[in-house]
N, C-alpha and C. Protein backbone atom coordinates (compact mmCIF):
# COMPACT_ATOMS: atom_id res chain seq x y z
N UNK A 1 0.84 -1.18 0.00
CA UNK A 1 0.00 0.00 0.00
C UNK A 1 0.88 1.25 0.00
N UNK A 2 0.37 2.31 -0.14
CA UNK A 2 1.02 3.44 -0.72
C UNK A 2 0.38 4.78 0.47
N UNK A 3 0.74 5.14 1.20
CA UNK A 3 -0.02 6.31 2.07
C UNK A 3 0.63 7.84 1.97
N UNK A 4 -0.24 8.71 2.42
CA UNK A 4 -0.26 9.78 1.87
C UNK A 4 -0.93 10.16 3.56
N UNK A 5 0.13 11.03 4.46
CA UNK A 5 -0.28 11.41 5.26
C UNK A 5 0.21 12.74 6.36
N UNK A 6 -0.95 13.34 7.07
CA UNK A 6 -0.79 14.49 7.94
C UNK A 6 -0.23 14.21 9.37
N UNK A 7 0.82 14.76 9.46
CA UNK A 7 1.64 15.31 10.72
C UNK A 7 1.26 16.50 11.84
N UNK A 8 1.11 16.77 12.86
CA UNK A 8 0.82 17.73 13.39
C UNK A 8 2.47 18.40 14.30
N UNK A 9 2.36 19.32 14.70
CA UNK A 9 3.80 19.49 15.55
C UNK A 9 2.41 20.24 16.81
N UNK A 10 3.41 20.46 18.02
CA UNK A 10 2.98 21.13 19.17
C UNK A 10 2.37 22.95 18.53
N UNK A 11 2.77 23.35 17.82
CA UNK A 11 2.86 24.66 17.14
C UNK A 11 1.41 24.62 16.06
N UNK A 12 1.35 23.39 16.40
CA UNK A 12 0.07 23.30 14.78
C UNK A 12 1.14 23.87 13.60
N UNK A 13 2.13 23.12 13.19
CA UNK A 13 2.59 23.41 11.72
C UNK A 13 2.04 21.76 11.62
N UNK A 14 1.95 21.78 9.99
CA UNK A 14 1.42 20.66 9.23
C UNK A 14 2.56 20.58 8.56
N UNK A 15 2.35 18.94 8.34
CA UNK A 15 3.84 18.56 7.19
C UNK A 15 2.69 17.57 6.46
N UNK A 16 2.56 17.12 5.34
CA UNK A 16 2.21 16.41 4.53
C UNK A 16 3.34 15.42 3.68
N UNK A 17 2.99 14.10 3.66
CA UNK A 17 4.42 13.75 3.11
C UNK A 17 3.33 12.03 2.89
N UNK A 18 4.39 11.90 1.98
CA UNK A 18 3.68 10.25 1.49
C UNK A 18 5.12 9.04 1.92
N UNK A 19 4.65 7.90 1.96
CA UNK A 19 5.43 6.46 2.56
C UNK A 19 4.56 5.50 1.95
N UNK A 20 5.47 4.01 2.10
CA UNK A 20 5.00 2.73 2.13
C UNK A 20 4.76 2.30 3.73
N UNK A 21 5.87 2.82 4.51
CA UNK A 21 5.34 2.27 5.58
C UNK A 21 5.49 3.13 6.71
N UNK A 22 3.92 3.67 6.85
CA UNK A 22 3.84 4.66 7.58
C UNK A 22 4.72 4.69 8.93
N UNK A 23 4.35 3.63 10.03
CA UNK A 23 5.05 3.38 11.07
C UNK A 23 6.35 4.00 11.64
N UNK A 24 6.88 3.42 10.39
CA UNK A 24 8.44 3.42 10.19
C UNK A 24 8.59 5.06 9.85
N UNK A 25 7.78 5.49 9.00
CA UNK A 25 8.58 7.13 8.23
C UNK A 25 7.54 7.91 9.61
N UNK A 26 6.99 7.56 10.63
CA UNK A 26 6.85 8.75 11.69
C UNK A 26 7.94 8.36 12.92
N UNK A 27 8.52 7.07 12.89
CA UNK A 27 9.43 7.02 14.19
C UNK A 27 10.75 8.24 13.46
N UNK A 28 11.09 7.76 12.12
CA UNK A 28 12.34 8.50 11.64
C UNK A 28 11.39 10.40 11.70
N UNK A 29 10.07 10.97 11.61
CA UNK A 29 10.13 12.18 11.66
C UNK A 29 10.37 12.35 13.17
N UNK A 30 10.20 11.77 14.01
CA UNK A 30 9.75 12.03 15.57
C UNK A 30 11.60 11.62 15.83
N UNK A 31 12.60 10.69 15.44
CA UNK A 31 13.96 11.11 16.02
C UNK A 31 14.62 11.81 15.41
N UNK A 32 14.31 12.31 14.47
CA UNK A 32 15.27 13.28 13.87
C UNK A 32 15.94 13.15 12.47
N UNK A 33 15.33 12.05 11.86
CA UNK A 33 15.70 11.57 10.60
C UNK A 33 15.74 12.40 9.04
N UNK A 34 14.65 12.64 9.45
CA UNK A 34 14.07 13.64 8.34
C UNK A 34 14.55 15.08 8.48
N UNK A 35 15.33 15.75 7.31
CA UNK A 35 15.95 16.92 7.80
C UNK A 35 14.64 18.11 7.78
N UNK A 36 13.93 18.05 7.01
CA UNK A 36 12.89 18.91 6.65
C UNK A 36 12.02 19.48 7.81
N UNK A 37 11.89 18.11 8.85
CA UNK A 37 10.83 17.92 9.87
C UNK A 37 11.82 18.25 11.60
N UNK A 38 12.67 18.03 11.38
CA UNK A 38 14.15 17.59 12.59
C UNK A 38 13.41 18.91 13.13
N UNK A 39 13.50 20.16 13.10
CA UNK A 39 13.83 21.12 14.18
C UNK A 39 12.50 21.11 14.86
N UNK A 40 11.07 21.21 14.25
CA UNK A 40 9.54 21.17 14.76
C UNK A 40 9.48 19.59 15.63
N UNK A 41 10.39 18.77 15.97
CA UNK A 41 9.80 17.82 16.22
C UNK A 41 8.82 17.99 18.00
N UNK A 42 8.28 17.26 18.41
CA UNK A 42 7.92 16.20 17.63
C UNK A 42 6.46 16.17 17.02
N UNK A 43 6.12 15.22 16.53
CA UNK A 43 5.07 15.41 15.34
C UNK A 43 4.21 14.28 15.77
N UNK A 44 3.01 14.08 15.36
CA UNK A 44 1.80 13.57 15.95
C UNK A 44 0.84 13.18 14.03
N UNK A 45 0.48 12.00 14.34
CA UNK A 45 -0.13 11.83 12.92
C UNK A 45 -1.51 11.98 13.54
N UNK A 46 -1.98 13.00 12.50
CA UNK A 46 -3.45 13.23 12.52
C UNK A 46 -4.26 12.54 11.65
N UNK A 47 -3.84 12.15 10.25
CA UNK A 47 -4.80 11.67 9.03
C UNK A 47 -3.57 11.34 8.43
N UNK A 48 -4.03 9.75 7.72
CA UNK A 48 -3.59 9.59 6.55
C UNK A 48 -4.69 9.24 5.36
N UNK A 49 -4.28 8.16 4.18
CA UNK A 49 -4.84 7.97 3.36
C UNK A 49 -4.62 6.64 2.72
N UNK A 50 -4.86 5.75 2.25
CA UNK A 50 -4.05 4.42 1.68
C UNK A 50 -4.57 4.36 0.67
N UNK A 51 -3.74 3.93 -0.49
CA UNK A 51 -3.81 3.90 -2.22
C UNK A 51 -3.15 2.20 -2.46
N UNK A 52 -3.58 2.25 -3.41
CA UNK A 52 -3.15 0.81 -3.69
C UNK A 52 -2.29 1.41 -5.29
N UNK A 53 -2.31 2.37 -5.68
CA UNK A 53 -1.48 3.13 -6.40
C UNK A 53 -0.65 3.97 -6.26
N UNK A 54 0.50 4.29 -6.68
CA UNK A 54 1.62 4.67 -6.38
C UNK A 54 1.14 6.39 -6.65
N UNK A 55 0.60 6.13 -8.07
CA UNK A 55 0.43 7.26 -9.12
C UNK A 55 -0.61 8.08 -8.03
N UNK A 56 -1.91 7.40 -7.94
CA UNK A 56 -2.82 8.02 -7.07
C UNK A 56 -2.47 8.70 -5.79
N UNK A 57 -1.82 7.75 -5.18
CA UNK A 57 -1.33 8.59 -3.53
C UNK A 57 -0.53 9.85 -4.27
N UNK A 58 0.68 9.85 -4.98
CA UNK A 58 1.47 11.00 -5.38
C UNK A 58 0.50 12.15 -5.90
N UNK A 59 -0.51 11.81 -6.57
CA UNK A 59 -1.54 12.51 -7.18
C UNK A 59 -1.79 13.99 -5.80
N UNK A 60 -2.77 12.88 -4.95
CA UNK A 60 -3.12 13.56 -3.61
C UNK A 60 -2.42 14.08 -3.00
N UNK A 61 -0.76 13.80 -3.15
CA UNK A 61 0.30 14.33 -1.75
C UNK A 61 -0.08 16.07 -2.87
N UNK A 62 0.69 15.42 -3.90
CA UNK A 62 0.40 17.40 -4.82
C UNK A 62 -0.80 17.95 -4.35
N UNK A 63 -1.13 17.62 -4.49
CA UNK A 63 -3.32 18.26 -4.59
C UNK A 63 -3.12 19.12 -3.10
N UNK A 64 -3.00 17.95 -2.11
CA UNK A 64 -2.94 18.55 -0.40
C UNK A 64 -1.85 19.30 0.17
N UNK A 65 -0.55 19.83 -1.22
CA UNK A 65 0.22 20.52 -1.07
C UNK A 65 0.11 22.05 -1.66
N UNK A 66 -1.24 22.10 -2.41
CA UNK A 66 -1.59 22.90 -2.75
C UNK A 66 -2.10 24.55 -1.97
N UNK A 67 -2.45 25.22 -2.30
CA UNK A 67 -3.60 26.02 -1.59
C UNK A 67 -4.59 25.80 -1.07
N UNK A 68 -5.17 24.99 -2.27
CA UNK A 68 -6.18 24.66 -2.35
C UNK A 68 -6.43 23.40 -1.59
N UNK A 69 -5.76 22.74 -1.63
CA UNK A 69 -5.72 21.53 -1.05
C UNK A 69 -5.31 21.71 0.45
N UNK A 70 -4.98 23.01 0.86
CA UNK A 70 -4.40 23.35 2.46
C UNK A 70 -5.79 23.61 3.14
N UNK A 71 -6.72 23.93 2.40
CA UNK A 71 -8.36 24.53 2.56
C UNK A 71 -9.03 23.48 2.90
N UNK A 72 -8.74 22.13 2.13
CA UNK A 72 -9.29 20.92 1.93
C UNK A 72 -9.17 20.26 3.50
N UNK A 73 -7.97 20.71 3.65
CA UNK A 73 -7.59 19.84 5.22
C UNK A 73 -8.16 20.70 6.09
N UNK A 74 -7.96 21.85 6.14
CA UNK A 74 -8.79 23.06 7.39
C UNK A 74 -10.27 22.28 7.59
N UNK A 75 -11.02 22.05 6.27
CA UNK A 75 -12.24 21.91 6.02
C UNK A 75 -12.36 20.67 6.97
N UNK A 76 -11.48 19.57 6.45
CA UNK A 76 -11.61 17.97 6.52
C UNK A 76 -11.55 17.80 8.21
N UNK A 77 -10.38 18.23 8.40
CA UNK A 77 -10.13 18.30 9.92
C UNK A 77 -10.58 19.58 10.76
N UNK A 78 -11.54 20.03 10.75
CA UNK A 78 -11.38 21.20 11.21
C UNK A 78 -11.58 20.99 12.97
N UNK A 79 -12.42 20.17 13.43
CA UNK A 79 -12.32 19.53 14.85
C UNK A 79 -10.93 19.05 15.74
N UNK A 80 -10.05 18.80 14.44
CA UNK A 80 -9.01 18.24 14.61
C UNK A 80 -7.83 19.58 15.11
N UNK A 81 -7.93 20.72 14.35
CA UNK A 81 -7.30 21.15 14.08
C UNK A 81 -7.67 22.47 15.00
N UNK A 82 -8.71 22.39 15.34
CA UNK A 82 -8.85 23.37 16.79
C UNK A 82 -7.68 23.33 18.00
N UNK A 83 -7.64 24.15 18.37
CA UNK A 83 -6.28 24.86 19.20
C UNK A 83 -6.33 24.02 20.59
């Protein structure tokens, strides 16, 4: 499977990022693996997504990296994403 999923930090910054195996790619954001994510840690998964396509999940990581797609998540999570 192919996932496509949301990170939270203490700060409420969002990271969006796609994996095969989720598990594994939030222990490496939460010790420090990931240079992108290292200084906000640590990070909390709020939502993902599972594709049985490679093409499809990559599709969605763009889409939810969008503007538009930043609206999509406010919308989606918005319970979530209260302070």
């Amino acid at each position: 499977m192919f996932y496509i999923y949301i990170l939270r930090n203490r700060k409420n910054k969002l990271y969006i990022g796609f994996t095969t195996d989720l598990k594994e790619r939030l222990k490496k954001h939460n010790f420090g693996s990931v240079k992108s994510t290292k200084p906000y840690r640590p990070w909390k998964l709020i939502f993902y997504e599972a594709y049985i396509s490679k093409k499809d999940a990559k599709r969605r990581e763009k889409y939810l990296k969008t503007a538009k797609g930043r609206t999509t998540i406010k919308t989606m999570l918005a319970e979530t994403l209260k302070p």
